[in-house]
Protein backbone atom coordinates (compact mmCIF):
# COMPACT_ATOMS: atom_id res chain seq x y z
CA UNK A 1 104.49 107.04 58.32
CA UNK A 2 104.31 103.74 60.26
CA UNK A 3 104.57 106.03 63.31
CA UNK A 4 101.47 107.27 62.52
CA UNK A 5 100.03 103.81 62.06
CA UNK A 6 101.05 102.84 64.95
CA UNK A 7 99.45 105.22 67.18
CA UNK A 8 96.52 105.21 65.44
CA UNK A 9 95.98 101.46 66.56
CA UNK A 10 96.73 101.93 70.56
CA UNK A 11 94.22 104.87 70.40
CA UNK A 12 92.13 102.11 68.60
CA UNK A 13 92.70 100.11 71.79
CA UNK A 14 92.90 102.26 74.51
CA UNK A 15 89.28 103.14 74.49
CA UNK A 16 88.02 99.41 74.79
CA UNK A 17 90.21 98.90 77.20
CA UNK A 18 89.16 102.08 79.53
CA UNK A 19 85.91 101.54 79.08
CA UNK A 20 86.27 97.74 80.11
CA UNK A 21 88.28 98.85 83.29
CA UNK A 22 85.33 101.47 84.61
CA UNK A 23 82.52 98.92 84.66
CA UNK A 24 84.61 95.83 86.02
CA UNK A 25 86.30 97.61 88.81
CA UNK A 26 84.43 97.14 92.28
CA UNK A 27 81.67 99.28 92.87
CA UNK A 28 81.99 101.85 96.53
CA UNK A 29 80.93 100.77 99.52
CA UNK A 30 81.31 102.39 102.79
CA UNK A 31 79.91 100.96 106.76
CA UNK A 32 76.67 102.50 107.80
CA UNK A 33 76.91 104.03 110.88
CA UNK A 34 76.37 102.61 114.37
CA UNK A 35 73.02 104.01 115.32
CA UNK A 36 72.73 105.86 118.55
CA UNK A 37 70.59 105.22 122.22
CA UNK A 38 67.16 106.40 122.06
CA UNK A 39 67.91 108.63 125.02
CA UNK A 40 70.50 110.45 122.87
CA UNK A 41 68.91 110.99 120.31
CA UNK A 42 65.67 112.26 122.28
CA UNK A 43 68.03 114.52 123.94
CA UNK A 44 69.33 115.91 120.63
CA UNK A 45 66.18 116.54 119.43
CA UNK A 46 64.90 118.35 122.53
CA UNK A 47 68.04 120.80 121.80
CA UNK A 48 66.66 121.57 118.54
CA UNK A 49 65.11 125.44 118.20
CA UNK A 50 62.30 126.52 115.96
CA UNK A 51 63.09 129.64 114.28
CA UNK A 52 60.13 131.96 113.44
């Protein structure tokens, strides 16, 4: 039986614990991306078809 007990109590435990770790941990962040020449981009868009 204290087998049992035990168990029972790290379960007890665990979820704090979890829970604790997934809202301290650092939140994603990634660069944003170097924007582009206005001649590029006006050439990218003058590639761009309309279909019917």
């Amino acid at each position: 039986m204290p087998n049992f007990y035990a168990r029972r109590r790290l379960s007890v435990l665990a979820g704090p614990v979890a829970t604790t770790a997934l809202f301290n941990s650092p939140t994603a962040s990634a660069a944003l991306p170097t924007p582009i020449a206005g001649s590029t981009a006006r050439s990218y868009l003058s590639r761009l078809t309309q279909s019917p």
